[in-house]
N, C-alpha and C. Protein backbone atom coordinates (compact mmCIF):
# COMPACT_ATOMS: atom_id res chain seq x y z
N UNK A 1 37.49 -36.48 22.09
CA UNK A 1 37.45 -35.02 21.98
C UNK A 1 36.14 -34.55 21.32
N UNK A 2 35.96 -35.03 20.35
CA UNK A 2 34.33 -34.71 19.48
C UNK A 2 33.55 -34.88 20.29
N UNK A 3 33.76 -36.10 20.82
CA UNK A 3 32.12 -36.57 22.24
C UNK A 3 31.87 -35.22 23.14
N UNK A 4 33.17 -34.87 23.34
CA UNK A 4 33.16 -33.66 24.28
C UNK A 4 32.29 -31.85 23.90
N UNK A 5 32.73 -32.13 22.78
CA UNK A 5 32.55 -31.05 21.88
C UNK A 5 31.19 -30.67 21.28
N UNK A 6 30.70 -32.39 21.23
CA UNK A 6 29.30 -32.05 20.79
C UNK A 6 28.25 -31.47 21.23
N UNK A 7 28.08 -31.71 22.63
CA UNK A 7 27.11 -30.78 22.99
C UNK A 7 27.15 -29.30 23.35
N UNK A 8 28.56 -29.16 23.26
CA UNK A 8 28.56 -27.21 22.69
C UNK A 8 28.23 -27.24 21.80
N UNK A 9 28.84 -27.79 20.68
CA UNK A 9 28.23 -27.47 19.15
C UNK A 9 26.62 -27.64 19.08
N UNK A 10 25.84 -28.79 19.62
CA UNK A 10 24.32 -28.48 19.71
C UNK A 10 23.64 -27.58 20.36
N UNK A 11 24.17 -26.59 21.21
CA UNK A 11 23.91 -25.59 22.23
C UNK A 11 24.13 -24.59 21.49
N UNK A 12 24.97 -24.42 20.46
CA UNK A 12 25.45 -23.16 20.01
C UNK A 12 24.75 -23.22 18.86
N UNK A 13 24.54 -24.41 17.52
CA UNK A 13 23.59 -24.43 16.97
C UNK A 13 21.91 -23.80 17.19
N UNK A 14 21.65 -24.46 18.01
CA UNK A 14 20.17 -24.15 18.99
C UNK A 14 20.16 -22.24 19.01
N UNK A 15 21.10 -21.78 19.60
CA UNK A 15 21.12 -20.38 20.17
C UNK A 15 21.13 -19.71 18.93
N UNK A 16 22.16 -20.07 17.66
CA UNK A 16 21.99 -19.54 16.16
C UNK A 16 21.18 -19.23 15.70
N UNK A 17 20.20 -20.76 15.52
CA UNK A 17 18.40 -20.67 14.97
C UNK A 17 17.64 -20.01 15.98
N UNK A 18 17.74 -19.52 16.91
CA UNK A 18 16.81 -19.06 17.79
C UNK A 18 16.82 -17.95 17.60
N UNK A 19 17.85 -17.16 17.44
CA UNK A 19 18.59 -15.95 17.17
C UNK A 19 18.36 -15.29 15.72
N UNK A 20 18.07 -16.31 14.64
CA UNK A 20 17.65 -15.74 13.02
C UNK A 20 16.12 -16.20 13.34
N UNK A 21 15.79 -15.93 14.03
CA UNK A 21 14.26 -16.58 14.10
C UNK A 21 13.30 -15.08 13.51
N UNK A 22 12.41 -15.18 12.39
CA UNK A 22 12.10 -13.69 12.23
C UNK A 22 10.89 -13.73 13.21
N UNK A 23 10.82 -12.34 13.72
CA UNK A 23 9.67 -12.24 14.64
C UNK A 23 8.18 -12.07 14.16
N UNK A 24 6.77 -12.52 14.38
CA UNK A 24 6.23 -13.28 14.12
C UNK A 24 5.07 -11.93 13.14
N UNK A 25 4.42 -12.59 12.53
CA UNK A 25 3.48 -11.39 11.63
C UNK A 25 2.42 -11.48 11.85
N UNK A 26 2.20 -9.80 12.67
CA UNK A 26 0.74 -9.02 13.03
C UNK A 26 0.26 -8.74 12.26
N UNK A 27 -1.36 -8.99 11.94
CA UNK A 27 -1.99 -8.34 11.16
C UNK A 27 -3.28 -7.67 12.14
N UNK A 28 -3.36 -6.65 11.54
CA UNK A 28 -4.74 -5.78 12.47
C UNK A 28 -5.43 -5.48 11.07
N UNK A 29 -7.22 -5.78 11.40
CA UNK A 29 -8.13 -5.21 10.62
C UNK A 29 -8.54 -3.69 10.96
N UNK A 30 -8.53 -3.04 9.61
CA UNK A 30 -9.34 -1.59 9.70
C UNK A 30 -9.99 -1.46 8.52
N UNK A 31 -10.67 -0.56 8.94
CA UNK A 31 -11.78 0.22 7.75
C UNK A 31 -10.98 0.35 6.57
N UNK A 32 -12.34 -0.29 5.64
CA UNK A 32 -11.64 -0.56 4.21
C UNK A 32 -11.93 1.18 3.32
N UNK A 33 -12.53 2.00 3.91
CA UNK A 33 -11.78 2.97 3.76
C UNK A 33 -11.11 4.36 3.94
N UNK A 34 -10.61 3.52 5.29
CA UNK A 34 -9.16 4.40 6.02
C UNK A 34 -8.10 4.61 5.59
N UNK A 35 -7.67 5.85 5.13
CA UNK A 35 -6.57 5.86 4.35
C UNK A 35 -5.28 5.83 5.03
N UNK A 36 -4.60 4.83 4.20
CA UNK A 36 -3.08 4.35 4.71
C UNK A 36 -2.32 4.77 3.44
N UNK A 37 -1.22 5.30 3.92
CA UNK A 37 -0.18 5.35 2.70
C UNK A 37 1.03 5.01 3.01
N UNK A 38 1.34 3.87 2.75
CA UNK A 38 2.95 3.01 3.32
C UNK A 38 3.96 3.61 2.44
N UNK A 39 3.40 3.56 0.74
CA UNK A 39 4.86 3.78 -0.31
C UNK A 39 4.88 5.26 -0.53
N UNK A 40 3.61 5.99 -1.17
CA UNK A 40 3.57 7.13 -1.30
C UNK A 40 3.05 7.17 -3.06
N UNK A 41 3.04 5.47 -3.16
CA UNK A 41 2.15 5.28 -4.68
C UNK A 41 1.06 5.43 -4.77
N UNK A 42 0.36 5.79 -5.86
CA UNK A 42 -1.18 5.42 -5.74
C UNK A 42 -1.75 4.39 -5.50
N UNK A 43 -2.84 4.78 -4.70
CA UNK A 43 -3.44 3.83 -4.23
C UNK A 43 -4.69 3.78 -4.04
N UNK A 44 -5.84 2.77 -3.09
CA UNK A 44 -6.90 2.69 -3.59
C UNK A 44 -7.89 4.27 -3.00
N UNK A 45 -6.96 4.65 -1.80
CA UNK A 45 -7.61 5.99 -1.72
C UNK A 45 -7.57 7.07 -2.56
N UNK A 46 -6.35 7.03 -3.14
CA UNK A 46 -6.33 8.04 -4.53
C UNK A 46 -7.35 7.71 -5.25
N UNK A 47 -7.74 6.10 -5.86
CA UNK A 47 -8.45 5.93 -6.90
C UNK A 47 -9.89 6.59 -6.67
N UNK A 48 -10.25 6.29 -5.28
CA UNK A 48 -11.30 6.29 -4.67
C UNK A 48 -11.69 8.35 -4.83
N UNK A 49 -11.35 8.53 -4.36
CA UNK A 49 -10.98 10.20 -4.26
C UNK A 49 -11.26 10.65 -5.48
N UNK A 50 -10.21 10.64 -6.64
CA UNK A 50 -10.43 11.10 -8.08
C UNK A 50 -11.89 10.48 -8.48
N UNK A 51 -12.14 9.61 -8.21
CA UNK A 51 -13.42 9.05 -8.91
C UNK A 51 -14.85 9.78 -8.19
N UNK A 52 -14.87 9.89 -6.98
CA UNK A 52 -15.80 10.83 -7.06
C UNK A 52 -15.28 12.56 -7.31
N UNK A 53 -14.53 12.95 -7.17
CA UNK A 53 -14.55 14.55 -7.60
C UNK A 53 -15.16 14.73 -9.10
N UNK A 54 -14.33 13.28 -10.04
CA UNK A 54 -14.68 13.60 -11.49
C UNK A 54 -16.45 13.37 -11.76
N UNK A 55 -16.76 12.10 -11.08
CA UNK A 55 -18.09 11.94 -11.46
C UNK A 55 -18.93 12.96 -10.96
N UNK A 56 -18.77 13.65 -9.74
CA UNK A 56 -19.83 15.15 -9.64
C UNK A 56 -19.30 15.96 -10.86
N UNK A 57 -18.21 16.49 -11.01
CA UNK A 57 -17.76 17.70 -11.79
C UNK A 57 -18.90 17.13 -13.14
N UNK A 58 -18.72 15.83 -13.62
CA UNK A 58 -19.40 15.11 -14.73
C UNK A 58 -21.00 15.77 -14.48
N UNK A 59 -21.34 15.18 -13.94
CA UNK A 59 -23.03 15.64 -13.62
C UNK A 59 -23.67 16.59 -12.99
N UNK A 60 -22.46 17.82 -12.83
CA UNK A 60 -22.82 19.34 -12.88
C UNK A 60 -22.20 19.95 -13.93
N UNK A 61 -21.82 19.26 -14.88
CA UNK A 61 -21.47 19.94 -16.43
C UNK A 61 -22.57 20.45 -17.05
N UNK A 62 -22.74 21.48 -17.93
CA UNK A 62 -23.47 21.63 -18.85
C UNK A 62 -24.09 21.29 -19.82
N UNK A 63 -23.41 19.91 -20.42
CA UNK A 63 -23.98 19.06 -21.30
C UNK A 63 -25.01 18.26 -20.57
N UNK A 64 -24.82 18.12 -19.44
CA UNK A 64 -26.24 17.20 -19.14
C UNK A 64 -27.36 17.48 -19.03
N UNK A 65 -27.51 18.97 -18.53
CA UNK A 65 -28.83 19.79 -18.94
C UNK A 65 -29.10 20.10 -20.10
N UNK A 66 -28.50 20.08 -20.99
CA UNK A 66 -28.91 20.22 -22.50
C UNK A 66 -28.90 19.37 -23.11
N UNK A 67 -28.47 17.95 -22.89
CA UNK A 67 -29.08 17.17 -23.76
C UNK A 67 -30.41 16.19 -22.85
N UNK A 68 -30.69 16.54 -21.85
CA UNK A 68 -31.89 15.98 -21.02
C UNK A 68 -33.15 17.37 -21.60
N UNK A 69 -32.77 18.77 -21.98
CA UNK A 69 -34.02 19.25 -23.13
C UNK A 69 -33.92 19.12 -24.10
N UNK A 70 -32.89 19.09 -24.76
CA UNK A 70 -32.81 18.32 -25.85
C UNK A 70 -33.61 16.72 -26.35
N UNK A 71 -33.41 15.88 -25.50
CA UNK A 71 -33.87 14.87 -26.24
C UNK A 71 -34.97 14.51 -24.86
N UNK A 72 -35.06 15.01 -23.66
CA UNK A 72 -36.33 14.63 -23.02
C UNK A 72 -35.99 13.69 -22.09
N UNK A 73 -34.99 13.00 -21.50
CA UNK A 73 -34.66 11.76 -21.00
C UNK A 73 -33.27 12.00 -20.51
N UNK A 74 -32.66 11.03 -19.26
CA UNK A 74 -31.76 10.58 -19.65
C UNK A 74 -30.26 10.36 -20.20
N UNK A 75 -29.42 10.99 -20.34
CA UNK A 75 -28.33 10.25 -21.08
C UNK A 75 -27.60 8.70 -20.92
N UNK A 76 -27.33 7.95 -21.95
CA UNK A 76 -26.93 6.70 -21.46
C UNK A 76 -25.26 6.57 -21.93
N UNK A 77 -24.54 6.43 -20.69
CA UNK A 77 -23.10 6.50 -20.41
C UNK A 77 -22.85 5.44 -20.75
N UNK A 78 -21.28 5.11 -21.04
CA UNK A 78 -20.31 3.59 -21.24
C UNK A 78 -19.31 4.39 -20.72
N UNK A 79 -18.07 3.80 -20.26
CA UNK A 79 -17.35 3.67 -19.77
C UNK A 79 -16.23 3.39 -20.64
N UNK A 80 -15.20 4.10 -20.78
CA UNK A 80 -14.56 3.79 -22.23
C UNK A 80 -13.10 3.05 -21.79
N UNK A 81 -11.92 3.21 -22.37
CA UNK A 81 -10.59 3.05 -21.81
C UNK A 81 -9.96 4.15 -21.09
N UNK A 82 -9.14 3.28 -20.39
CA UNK A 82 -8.67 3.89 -19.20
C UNK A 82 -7.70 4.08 -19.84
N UNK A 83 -6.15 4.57 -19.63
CA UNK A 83 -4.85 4.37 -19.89
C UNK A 83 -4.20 4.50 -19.01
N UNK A 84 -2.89 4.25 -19.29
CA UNK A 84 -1.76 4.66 -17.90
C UNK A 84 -0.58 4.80 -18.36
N UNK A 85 0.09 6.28 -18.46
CA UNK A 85 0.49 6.83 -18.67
C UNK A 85 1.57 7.50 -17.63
N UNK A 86 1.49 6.77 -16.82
CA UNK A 86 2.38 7.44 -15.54
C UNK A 86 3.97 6.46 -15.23
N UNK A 87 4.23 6.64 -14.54
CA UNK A 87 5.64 6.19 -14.72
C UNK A 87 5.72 5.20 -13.52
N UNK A 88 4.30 4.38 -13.03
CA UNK A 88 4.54 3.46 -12.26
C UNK A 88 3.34 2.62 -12.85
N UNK A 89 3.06 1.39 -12.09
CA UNK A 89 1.96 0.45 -12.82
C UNK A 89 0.78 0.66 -12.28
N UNK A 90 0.02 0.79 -12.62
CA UNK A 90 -1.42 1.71 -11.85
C UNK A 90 -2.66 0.92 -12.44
N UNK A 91 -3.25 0.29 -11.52
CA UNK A 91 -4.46 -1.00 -11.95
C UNK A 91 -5.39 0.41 -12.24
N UNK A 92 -5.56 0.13 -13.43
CA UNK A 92 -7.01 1.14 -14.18
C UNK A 92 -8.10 0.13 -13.84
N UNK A 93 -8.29 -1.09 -13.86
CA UNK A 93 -9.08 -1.54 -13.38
C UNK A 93 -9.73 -1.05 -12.25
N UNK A 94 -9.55 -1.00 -11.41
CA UNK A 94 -10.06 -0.70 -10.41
C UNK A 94 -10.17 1.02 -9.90
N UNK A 95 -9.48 1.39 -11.25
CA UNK A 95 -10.24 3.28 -11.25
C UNK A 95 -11.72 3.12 -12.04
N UNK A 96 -11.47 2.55 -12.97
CA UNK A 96 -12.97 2.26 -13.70
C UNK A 96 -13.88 1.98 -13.24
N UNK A 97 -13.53 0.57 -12.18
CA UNK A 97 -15.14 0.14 -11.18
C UNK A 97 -15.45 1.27 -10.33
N UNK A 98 -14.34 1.91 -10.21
CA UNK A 98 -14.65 3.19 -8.80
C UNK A 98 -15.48 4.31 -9.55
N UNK A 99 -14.60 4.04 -10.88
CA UNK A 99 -15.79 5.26 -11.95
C UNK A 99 -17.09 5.30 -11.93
N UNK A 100 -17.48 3.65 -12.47
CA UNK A 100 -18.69 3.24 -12.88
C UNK A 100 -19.75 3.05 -11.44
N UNK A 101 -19.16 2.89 -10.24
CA UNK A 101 -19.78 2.88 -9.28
C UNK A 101 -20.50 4.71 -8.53
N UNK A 102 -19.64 5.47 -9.07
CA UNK A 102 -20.19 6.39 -8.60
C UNK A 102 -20.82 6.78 -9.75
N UNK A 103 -20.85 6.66 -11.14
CA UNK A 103 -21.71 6.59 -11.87
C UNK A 103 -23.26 6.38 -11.71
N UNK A 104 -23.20 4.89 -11.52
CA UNK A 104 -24.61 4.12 -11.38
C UNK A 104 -25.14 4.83 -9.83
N UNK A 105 -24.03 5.13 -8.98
CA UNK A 105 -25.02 5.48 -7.84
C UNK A 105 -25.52 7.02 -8.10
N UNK A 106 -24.74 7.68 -8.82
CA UNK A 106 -25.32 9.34 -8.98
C UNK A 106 -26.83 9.10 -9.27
N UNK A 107 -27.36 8.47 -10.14
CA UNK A 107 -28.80 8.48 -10.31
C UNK A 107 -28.88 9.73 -11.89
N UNK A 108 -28.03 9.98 -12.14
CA UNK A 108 -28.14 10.94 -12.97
C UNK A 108 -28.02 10.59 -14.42
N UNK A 109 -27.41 9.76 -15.27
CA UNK A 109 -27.44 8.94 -16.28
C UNK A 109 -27.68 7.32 -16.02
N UNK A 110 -28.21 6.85 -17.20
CA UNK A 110 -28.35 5.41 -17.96
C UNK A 110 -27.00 5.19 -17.66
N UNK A 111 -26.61 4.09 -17.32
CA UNK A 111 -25.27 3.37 -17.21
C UNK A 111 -25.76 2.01 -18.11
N UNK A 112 -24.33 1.85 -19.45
CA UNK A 112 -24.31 0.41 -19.67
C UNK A 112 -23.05 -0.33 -19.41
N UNK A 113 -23.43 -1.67 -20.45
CA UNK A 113 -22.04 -3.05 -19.62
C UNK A 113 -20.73 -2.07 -20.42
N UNK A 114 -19.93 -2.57 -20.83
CA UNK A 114 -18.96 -2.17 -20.94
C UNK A 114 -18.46 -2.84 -22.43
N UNK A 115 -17.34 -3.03 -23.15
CA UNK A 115 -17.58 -3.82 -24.62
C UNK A 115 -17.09 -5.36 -23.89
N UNK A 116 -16.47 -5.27 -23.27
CA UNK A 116 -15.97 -7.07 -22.64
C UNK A 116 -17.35 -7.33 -21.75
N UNK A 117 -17.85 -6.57 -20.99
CA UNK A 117 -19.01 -7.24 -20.53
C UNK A 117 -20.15 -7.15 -21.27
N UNK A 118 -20.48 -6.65 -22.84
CA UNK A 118 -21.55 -6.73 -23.37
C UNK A 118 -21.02 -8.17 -24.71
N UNK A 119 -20.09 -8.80 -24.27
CA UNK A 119 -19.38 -9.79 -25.54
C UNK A 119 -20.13 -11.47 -24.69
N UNK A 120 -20.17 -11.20 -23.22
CA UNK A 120 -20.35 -12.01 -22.30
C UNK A 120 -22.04 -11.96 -22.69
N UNK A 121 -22.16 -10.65 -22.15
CA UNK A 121 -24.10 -11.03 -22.18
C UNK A 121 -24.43 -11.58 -23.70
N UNK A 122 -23.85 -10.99 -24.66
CA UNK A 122 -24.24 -11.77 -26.11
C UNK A 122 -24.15 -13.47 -26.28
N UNK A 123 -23.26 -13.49 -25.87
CA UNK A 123 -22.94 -15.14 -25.66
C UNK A 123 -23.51 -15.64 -24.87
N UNK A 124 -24.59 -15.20 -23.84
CA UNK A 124 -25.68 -15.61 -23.10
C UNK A 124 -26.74 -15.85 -23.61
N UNK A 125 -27.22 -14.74 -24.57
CA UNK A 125 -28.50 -14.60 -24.91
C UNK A 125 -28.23 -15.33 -26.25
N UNK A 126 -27.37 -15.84 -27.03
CA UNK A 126 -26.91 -16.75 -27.99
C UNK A 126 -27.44 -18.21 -27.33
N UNK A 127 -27.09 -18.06 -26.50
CA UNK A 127 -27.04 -19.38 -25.80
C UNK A 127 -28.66 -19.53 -25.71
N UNK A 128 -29.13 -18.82 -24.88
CA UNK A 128 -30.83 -18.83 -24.70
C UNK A 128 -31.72 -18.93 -25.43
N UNK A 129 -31.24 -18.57 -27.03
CA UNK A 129 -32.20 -18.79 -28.03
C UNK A 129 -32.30 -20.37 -28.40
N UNK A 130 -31.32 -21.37 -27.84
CA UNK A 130 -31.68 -23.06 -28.26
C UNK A 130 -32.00 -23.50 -26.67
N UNK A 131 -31.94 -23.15 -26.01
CA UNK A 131 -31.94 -23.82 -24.71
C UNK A 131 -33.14 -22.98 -23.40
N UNK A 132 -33.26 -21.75 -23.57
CA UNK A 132 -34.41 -21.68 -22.84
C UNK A 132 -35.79 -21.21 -23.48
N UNK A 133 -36.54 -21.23 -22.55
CA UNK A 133 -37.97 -20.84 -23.22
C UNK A 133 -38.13 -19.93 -23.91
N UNK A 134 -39.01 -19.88 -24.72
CA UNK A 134 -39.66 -18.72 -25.34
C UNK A 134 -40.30 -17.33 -24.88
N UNK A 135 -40.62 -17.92 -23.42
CA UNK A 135 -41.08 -16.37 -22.68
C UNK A 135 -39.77 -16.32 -22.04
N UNK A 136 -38.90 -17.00 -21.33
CA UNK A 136 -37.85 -16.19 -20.66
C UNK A 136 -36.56 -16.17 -21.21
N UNK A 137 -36.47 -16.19 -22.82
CA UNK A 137 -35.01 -16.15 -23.44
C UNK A 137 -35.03 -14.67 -24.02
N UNK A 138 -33.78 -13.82 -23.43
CA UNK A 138 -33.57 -12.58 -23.98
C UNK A 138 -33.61 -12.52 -25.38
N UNK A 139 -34.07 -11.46 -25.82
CA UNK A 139 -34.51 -10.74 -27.27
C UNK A 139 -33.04 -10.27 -27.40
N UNK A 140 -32.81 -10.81 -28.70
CA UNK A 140 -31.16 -10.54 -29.40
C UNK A 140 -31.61 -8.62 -30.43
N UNK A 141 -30.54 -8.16 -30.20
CA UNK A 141 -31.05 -6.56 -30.91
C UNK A 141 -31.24 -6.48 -30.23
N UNK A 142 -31.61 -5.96 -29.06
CA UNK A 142 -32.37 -5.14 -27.97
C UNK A 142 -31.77 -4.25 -27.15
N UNK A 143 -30.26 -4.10 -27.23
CA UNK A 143 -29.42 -3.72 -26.07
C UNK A 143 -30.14 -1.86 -26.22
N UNK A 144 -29.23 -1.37 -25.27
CA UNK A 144 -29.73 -0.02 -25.16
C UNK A 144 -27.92 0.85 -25.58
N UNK A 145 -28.36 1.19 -26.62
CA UNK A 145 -26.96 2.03 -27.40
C UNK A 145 -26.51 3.42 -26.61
N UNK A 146 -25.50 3.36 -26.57
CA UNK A 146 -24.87 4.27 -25.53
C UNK A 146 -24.69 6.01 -26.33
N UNK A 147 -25.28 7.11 -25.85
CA UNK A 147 -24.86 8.41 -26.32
C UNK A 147 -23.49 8.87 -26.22
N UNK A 148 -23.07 8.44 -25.12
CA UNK A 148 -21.58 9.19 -24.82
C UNK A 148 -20.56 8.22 -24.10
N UNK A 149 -19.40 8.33 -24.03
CA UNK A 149 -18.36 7.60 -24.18
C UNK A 149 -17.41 8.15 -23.09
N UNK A 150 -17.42 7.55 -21.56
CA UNK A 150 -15.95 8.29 -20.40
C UNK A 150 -14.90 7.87 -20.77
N UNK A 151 -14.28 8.37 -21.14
CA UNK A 151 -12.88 7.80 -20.91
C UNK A 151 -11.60 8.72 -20.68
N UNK A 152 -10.33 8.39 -20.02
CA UNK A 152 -9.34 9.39 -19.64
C UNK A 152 -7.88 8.40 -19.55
N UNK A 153 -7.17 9.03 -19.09
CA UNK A 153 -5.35 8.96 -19.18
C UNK A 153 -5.21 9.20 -18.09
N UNK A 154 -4.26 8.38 -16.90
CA UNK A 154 -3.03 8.93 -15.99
C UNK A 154 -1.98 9.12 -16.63
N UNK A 155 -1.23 10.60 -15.91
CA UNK A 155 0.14 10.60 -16.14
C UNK A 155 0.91 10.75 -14.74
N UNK A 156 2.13 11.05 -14.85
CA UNK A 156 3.02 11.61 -13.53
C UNK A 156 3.85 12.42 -13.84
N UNK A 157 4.36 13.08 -12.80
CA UNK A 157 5.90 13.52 -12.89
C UNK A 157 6.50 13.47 -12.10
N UNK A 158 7.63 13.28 -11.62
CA UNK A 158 8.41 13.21 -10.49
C UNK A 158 9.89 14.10 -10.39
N UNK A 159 9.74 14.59 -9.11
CA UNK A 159 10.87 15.25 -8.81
C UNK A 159 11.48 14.68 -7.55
N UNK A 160 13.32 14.10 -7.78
CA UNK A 160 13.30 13.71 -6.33
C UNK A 160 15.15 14.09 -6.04
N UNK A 161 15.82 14.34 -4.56
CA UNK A 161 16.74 15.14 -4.86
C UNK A 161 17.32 14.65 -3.14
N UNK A 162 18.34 14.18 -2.27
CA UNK A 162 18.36 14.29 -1.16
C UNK A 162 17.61 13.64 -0.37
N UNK A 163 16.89 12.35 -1.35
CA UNK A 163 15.69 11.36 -0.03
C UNK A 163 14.92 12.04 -0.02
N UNK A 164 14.56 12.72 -1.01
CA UNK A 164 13.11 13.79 -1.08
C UNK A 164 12.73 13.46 -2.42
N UNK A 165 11.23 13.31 -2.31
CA UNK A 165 10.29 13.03 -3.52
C UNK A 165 9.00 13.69 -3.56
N UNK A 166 8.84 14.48 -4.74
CA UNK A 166 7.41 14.79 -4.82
C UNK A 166 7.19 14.39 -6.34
N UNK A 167 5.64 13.63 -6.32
CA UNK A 167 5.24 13.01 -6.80
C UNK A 167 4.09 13.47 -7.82
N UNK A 168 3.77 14.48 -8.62
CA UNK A 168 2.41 14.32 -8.96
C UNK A 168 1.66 13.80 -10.33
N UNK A 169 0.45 13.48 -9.57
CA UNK A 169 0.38 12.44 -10.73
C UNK A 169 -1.31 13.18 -11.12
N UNK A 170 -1.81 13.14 -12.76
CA UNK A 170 -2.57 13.71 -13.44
C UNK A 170 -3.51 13.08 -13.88
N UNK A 171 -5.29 13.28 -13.20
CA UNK A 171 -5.63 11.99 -14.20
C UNK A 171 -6.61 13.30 -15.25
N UNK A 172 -7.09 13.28 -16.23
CA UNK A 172 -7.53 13.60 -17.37
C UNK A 172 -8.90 12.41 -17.72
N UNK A 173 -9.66 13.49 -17.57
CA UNK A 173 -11.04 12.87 -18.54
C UNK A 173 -11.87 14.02 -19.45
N UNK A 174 -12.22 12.90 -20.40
CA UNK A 174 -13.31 13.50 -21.22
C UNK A 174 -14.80 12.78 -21.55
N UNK A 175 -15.60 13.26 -21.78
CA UNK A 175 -16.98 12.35 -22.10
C UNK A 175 -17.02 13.16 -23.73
N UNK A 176 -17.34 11.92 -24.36
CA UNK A 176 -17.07 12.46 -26.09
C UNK A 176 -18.40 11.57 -26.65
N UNK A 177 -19.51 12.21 -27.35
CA UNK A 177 -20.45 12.59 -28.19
C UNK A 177 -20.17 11.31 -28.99
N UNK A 178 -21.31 10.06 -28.71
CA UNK A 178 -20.64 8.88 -29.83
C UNK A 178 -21.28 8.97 -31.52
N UNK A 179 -21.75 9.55 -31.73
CA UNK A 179 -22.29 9.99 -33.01
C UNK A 179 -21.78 10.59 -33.23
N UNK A 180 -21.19 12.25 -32.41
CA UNK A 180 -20.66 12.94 -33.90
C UNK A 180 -19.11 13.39 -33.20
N UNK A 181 -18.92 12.47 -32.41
CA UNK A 181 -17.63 12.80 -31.79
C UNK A 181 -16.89 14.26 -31.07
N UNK A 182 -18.17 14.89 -30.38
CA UNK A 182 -17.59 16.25 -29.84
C UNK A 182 -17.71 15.84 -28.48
N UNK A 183 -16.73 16.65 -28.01
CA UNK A 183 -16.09 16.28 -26.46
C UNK A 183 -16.72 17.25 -25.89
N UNK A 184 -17.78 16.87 -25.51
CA UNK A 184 -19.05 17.57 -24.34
C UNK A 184 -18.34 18.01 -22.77
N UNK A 185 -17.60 17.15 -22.36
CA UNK A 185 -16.88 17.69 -21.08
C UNK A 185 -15.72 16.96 -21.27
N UNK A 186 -14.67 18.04 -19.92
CA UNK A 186 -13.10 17.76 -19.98
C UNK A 186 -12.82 18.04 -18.35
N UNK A 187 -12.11 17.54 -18.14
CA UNK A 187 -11.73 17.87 -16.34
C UNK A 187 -10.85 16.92 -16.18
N UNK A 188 -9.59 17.53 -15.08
CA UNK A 188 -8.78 17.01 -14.71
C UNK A 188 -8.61 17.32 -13.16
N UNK A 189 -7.56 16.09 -12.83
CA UNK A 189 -7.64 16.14 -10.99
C UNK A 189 -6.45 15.63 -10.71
N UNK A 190 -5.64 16.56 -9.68
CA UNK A 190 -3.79 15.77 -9.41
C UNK A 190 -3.99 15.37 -8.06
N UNK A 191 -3.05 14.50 -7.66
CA UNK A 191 -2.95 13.99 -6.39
C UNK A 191 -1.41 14.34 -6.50
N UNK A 192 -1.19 15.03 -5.72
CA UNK A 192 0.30 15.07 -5.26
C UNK A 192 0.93 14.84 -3.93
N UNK A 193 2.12 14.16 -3.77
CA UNK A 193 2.21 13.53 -3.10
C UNK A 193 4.48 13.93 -2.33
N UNK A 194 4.01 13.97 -1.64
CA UNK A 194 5.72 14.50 -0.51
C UNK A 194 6.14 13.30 -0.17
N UNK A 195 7.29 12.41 -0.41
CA UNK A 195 7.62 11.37 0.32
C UNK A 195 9.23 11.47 0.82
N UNK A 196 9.22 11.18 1.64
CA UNK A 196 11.04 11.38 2.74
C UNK A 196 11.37 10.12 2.51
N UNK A 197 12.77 9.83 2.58
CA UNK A 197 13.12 8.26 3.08
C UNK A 197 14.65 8.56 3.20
N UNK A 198 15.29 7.36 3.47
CA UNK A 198 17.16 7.92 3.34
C UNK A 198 17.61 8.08 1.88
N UNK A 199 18.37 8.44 1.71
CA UNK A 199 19.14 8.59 0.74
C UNK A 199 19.19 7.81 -0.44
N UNK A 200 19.66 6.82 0.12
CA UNK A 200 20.41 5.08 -0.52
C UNK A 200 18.89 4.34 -1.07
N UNK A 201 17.27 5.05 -0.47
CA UNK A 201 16.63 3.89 -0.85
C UNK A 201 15.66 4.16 -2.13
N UNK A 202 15.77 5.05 -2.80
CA UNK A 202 15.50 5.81 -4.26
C UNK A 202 15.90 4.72 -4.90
């Protein structure tokens, strides 16, 4: 009876696994920056977006024409902390490089390293004073001291009711005076955001 049986049971096995088989995964390349929004979280087009609106609003402020007659030159920017303050996990990392990139490309301030990337170059030029030459080992003291200080906060808020969500989320900056601590500029920018789905998946 089993002898008989077995090769239904291997036929019907066979048709099972064939049947949970998941179907196979497409990937298509596009422009890295074409905006896609699958969740309705932030994302790198948001980051991308806020970072240039703030860095123009930055370098059509008023403080930058007055302290370029003021002192004749220049201002030299750092890049301060980010925070995140919103009610999902939001890589500040990668709002910062988007910062500092439209920074350095404005042409309009001195850009320096940052305090984790000026801990690195020290420990370089530490290094260079026993091990390389005398004409090509960096001069320790020398860095270029920063006037003013970016830094800002995300927040959010959310409203959601019926598989309906709106989303908005706040980012906040200031550039603050590193000597005598006055907050030379302030500007803020929301991304808000409509998302549908069923019911059950909130």
């Amino acid at each position: 009876m089993f002898k008989r049986l077995l090769p239904l049971l291997l036929i019907s096995a066979a048709l099972l696994l064939g049947s949970c088989t998941s179907e196979p995964t497409t990937v298509s390349r596009i422009a890295a920056d074409e905006s896609i929004d699958l969740s309705g979280r932030w994302n790198d087009t948001d980051s991308r977006l806020v970072a240039e609106t703030m860095i123009d609003s930055l370098i059509n402020g008023r403080w930058l024409g007055k302290f370029r007659e003021e002192e004749g030159r220049d201002p030299v920017v750092i890049v301060g902390y980010i925070s995140n303050r919103s009610s999902e996990h939001i890589e500040t990392q990668t709002f910062t490089k988007d910062i500092e990139r439209e920074l350095v490309n404005s042409g309009e301030v001195t850009f320096v390293a940052s305090s984790q990337e000026r801990l690195q170059l020290r420990e370089e030029k530490l290094d260079q004073q026993g091990n390389a030459t005398e004409e090509t080992m960096a001069a320790l003291a020398a860095e270029t001291g920063a006037d003013y200080m970016l830094s800002g906060v995300f927040t959010s808020q959310t409203d959601a009711a019926d598989g309906k969500k709106v989303v908005l989320y706040t980012v906040d900056m200031e550039m603050l005076d590193i000597e005598t601590n006055q907050k030379v500029w302030i500007d803020s920018k929301d991304i808000k955001k409509y998302i549908e789905r069923s019911k059950n998946s909130w």
